[in-house]
N, C-alpha and C. Protein backbone atom coordinates (compact mmCIF):
# COMPACT_ATOMS: atom_id res chain seq x y z
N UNK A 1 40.15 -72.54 -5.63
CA UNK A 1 40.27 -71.26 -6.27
C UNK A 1 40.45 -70.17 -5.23
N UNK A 2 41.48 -69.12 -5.67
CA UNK A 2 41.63 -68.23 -4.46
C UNK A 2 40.13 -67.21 -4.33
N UNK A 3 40.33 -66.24 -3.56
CA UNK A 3 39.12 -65.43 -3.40
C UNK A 3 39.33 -64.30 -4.27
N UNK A 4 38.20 -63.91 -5.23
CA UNK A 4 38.83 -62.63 -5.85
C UNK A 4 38.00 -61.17 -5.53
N UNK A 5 38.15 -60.12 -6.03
CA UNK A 5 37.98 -59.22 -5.32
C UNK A 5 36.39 -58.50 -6.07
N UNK A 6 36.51 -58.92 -7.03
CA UNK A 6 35.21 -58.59 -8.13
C UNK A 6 33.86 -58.89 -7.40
N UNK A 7 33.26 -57.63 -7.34
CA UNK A 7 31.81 -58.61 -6.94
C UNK A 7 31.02 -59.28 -7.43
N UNK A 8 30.07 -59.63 -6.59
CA UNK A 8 29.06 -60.82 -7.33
C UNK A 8 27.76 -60.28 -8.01
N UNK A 9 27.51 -59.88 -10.15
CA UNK A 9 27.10 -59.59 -10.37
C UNK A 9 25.32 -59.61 -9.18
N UNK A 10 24.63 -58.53 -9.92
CA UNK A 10 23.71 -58.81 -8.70
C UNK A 10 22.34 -58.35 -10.33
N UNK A 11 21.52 -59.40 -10.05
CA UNK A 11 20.42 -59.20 -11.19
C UNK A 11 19.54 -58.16 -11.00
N UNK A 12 18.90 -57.47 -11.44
CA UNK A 12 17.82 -56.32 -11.73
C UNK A 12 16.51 -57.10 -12.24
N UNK A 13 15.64 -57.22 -11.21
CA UNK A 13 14.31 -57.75 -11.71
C UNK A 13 13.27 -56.51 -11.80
N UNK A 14 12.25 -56.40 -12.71
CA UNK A 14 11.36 -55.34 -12.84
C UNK A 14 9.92 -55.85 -12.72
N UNK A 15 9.72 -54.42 -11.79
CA UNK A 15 8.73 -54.65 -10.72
C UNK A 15 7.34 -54.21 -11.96
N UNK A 16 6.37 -54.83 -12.01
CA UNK A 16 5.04 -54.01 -12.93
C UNK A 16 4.78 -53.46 -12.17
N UNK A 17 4.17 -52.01 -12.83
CA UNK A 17 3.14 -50.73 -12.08
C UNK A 17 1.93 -51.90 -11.52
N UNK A 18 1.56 -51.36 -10.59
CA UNK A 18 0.19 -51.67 -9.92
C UNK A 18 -1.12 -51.48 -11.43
N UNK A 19 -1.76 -52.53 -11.31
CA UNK A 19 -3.26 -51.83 -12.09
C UNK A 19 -3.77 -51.03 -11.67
N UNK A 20 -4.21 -50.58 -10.32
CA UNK A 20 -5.12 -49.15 -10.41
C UNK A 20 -4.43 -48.74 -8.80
N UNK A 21 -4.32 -47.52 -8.57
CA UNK A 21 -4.13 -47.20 -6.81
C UNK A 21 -4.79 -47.54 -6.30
N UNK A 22 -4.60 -47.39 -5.18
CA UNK A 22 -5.11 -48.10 -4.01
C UNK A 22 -6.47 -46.88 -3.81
N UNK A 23 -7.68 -47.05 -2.90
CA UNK A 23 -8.63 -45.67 -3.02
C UNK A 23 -7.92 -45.57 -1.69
N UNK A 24 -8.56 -44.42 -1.90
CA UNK A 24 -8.45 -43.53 -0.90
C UNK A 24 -9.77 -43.11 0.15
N UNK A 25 -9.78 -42.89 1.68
CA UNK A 25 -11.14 -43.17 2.34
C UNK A 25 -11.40 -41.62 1.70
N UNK A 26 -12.93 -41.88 1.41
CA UNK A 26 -13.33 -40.50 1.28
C UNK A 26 -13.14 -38.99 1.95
N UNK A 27 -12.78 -39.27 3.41
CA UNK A 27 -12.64 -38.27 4.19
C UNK A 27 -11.06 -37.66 4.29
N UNK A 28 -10.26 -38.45 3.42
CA UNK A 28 -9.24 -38.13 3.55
C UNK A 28 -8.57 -36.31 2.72
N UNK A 29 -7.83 -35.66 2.93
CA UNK A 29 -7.40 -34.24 3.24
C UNK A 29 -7.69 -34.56 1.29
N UNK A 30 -7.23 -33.33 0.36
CA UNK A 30 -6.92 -33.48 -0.74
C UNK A 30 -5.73 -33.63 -1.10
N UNK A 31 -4.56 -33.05 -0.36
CA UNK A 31 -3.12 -33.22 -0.53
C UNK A 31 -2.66 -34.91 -0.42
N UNK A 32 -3.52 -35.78 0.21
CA UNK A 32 -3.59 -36.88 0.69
C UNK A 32 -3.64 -38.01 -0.20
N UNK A 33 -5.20 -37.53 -1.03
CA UNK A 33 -5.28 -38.58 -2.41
C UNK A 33 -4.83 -39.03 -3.53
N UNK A 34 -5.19 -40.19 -3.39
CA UNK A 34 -4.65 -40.54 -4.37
C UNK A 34 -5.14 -40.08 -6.04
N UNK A 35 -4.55 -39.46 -7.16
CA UNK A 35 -5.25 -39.18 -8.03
C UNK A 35 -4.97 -39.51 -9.30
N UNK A 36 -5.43 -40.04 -10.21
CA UNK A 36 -5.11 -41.15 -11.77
C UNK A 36 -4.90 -39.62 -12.24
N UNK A 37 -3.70 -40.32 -13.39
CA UNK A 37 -3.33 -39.21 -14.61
C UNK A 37 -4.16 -39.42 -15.73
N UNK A 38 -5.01 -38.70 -16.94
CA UNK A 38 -5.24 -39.31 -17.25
C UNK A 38 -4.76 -39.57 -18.48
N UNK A 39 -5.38 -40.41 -19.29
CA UNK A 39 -4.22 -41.33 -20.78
C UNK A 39 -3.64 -40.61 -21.79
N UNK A 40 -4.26 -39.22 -22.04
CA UNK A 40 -3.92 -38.26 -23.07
C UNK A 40 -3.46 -37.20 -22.50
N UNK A 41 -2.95 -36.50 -22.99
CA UNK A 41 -2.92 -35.23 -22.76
C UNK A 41 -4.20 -34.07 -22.86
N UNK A 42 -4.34 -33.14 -22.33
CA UNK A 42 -5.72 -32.40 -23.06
C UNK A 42 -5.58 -31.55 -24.18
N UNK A 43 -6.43 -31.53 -24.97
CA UNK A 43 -6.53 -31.18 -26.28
C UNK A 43 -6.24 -29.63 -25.96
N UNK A 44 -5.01 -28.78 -26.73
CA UNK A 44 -4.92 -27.48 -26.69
C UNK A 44 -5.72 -26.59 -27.73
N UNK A 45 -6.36 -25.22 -27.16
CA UNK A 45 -7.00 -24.98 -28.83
C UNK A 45 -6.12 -24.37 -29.70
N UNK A 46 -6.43 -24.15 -30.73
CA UNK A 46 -6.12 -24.36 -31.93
C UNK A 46 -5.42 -22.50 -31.78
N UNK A 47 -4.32 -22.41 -32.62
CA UNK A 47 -3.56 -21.24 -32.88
C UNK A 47 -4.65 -20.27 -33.26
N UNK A 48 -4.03 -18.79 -32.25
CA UNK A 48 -5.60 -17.49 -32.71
C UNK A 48 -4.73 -16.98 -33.78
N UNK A 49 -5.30 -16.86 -34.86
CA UNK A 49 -4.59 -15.61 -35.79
C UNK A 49 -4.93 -14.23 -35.09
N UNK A 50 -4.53 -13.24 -35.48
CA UNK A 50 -4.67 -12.12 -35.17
C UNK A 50 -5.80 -11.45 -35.54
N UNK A 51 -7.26 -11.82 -35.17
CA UNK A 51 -9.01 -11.49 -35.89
C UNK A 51 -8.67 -11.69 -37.03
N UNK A 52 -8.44 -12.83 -37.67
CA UNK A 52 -8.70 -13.19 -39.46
C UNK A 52 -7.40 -12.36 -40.11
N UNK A 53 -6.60 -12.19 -39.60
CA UNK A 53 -5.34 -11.03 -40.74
C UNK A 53 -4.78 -12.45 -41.23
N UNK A 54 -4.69 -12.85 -42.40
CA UNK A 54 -3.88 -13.87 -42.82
C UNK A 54 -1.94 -13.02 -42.34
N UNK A 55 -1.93 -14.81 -42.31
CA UNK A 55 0.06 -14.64 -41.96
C UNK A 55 0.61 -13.77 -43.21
N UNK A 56 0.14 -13.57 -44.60
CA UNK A 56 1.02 -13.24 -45.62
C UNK A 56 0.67 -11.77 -45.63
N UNK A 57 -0.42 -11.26 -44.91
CA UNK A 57 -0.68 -9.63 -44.85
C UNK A 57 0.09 -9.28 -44.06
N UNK A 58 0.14 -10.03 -42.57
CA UNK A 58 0.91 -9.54 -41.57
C UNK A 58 2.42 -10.20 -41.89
N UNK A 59 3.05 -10.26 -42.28
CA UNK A 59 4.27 -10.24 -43.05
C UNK A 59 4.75 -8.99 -43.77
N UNK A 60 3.69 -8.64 -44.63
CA UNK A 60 4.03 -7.72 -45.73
C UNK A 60 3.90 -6.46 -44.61
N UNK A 61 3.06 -6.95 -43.78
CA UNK A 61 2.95 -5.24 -43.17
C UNK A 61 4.11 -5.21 -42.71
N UNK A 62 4.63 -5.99 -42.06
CA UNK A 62 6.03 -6.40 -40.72
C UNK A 62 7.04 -6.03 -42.08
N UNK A 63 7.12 -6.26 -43.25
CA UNK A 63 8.15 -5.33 -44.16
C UNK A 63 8.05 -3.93 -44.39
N UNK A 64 6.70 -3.48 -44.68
CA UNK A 64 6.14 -2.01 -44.66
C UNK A 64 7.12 -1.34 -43.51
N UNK A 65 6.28 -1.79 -42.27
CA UNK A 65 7.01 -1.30 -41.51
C UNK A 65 8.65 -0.95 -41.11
N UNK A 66 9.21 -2.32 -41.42
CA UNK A 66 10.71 -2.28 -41.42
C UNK A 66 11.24 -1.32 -42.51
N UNK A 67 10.86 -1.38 -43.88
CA UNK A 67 11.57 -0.35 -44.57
C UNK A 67 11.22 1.02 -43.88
N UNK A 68 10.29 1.04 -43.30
CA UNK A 68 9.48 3.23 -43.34
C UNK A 68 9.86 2.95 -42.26
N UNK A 69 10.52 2.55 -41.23
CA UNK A 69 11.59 2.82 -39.54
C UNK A 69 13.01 2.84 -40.21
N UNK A 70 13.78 1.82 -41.31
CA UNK A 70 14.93 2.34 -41.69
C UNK A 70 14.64 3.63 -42.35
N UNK A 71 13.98 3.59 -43.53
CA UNK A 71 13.92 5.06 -44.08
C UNK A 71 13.91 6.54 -43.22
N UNK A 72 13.11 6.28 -42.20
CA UNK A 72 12.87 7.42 -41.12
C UNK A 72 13.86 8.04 -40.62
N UNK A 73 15.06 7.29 -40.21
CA UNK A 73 16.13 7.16 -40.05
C UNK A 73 16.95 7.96 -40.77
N UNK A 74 16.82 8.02 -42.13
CA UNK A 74 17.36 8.63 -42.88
C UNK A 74 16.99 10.04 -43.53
N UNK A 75 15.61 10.03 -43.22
CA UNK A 75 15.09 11.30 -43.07
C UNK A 75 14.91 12.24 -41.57
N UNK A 76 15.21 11.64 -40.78
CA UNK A 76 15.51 12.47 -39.52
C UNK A 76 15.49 13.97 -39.48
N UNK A 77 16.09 14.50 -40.35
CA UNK A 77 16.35 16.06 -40.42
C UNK A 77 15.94 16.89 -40.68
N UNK A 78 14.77 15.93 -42.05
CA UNK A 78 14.44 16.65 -42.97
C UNK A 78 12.66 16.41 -42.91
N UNK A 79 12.02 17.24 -41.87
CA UNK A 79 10.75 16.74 -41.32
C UNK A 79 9.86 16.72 -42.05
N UNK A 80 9.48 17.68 -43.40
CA UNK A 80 8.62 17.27 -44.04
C UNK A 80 8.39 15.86 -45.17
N UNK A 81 9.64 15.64 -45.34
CA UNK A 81 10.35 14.40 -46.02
C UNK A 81 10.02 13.33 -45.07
N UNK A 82 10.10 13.70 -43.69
CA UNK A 82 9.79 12.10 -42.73
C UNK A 82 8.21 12.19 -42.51
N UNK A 83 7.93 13.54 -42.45
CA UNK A 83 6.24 13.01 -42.35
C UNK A 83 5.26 12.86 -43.52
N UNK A 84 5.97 12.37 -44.74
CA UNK A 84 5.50 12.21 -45.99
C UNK A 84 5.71 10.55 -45.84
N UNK A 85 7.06 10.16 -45.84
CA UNK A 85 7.38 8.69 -45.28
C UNK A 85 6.30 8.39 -44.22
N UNK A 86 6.13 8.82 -43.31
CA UNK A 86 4.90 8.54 -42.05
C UNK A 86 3.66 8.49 -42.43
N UNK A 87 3.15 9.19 -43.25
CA UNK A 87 1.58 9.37 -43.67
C UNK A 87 1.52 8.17 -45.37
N UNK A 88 2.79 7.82 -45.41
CA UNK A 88 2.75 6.55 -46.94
C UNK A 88 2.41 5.38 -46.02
N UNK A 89 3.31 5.56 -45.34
CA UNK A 89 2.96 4.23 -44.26
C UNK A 89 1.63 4.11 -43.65
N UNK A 90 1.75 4.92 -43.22
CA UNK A 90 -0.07 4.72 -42.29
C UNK A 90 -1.14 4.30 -43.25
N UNK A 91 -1.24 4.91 -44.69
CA UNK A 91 -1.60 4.52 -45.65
C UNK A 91 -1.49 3.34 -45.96
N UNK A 92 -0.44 2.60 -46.24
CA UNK A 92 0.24 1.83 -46.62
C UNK A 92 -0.36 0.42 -45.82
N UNK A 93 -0.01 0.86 -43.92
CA UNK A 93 -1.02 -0.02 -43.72
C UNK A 93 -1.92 -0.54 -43.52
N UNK A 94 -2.73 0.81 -43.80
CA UNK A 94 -4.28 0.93 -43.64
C UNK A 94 -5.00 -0.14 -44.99
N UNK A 95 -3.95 -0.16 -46.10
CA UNK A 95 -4.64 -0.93 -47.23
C UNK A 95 -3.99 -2.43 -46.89
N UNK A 96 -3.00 -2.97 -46.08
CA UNK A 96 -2.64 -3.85 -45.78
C UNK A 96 -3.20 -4.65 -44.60
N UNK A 97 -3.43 -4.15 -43.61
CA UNK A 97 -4.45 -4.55 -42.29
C UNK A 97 -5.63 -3.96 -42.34
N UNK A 98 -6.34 -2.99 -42.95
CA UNK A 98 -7.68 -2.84 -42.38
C UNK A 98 -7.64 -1.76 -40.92
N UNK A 99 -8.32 -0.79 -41.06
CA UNK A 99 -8.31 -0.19 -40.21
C UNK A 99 -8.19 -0.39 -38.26
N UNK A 100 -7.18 0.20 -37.86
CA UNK A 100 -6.89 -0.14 -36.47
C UNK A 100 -6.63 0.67 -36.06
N UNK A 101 -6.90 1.18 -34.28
CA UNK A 101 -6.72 2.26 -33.56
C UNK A 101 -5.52 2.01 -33.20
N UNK A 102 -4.15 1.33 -33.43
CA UNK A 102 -3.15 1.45 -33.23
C UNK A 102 -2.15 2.55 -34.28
N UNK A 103 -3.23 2.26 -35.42
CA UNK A 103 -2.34 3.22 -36.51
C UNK A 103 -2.18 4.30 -35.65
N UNK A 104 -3.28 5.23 -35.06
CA UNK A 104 -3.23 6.35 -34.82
C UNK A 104 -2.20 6.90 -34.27
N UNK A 105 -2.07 6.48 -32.81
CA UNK A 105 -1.07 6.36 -32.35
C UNK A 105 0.56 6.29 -32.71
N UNK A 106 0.50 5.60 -33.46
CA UNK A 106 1.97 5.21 -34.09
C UNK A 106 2.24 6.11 -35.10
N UNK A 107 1.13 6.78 -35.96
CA UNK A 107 1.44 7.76 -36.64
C UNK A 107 1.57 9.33 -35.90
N UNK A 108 0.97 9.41 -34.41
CA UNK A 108 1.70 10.72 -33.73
C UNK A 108 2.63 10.53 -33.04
N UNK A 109 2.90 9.20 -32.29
CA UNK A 109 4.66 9.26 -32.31
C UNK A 109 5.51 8.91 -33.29
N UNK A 110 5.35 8.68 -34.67
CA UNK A 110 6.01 9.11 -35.44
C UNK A 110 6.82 10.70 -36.03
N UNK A 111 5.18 11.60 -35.44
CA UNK A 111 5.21 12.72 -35.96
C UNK A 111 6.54 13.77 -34.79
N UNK A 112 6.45 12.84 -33.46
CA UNK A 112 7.31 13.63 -32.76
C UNK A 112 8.44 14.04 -33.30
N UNK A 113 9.37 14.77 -33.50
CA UNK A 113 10.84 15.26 -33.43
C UNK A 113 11.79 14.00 -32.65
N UNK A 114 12.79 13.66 -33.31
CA UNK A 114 13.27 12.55 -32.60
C UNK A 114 13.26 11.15 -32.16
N UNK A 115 11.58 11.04 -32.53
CA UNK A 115 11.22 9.41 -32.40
C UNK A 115 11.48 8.97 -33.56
N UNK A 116 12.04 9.06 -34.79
CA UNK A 116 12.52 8.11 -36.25
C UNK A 116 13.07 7.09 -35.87
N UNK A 117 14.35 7.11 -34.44
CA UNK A 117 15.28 6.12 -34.47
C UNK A 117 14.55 5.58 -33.97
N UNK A 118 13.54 5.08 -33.14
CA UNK A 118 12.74 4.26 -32.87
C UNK A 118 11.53 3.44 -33.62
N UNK A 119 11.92 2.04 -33.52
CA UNK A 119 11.04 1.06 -34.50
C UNK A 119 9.70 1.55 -34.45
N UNK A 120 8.72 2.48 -33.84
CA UNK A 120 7.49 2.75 -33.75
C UNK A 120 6.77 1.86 -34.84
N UNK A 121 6.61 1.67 -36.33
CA UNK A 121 5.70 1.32 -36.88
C UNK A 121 6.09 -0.40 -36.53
N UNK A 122 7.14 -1.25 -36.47
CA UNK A 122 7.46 -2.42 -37.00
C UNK A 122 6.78 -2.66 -35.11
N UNK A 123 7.02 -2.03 -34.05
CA UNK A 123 5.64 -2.42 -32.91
C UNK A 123 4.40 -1.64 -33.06
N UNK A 124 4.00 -0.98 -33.84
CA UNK A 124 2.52 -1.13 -34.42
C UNK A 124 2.07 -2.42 -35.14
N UNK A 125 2.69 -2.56 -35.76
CA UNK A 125 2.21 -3.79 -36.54
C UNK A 125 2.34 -5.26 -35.43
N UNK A 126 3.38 -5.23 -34.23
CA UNK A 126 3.70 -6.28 -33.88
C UNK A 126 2.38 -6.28 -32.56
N UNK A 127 1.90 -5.05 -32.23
CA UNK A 127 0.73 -4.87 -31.53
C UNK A 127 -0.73 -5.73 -32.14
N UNK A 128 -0.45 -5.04 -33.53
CA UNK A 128 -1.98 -5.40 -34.23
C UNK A 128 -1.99 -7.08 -34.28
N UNK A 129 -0.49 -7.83 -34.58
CA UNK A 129 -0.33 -9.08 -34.31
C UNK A 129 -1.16 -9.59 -34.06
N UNK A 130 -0.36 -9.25 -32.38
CA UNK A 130 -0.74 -9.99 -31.21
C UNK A 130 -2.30 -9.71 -30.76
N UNK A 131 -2.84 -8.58 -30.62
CA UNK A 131 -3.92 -8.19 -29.61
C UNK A 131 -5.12 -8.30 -31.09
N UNK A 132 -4.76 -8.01 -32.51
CA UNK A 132 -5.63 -7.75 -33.24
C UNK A 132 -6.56 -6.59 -32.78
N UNK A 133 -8.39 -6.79 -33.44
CA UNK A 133 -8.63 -5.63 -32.67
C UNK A 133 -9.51 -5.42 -31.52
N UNK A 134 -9.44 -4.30 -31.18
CA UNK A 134 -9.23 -4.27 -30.08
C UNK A 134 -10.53 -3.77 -29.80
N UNK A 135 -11.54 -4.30 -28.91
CA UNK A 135 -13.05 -4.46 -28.77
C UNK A 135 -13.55 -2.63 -28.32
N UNK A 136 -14.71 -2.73 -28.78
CA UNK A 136 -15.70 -1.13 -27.90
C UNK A 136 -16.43 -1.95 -26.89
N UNK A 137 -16.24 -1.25 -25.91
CA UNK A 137 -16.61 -1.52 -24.47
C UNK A 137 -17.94 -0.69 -24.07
């Protein structure tokens, strides 16, 4: 038979992991040792709600908010008309979240001249979210 040019399949044998590493001398550096993973992962805790606000309050507020930042918008001009919209809301989410020192805030930069086009209430609410409330020191 002539010689051909194909090589000579070559087999793949698989090696088993070791049962345990090798130790390591006690005195050795820490970058050095050897160290086991271990079998699980660690248990993560459990999702924080925002201090007890159920998801379906903070929803409704996260709509509150979105309509009274479009509406604002539309009252721009007409300031006693936007700070009637501003003080429904604050209301609005005072019966929806429970009292928070973020309202405050969000209801005097509301009150500025010019801040309407800005989402102010829909990151009030996205504040109270996240941080919930917020401790006396």
């Amino acid at each position: 038979m002539p010689p051909t040019d194909r090589p000579t399949p070559v087999v793949a044998t698989r090696i088993p992991p070791p049962e345990s590493p090798p130790e390591s001398p006690p005195d050795a550096p820490r970058e050095l040792r050897w160290e086991t993973a271990p079998d699980a992962a660690p248990e993560l805790p459990p999702a924080r709600k925002a201090q007890g606000i159920p998801r379906s309050r903070l929803m409704l507020a996260f709509l509150v908010a979105a309509a009274s930042d479009v509406l604002s918008i539309g009252t721009e001009f007409i300031p006693p008309m936007q700070m009637g919209v501003d003080l429904a809301t604050a209301g609005l989410l005072y019966m929806i979240l429970g009292w928070h020192w973020v309202l405050l805030p969000g209801l005097i930069a509301e009150a500025l001249p010019g801040v309407a086009i800005f989402p102010a209430w829909v990151l009030v609410v996205a504040a109270i979210g996240v941080l919930g409330k917020i401790p006396r020191k």
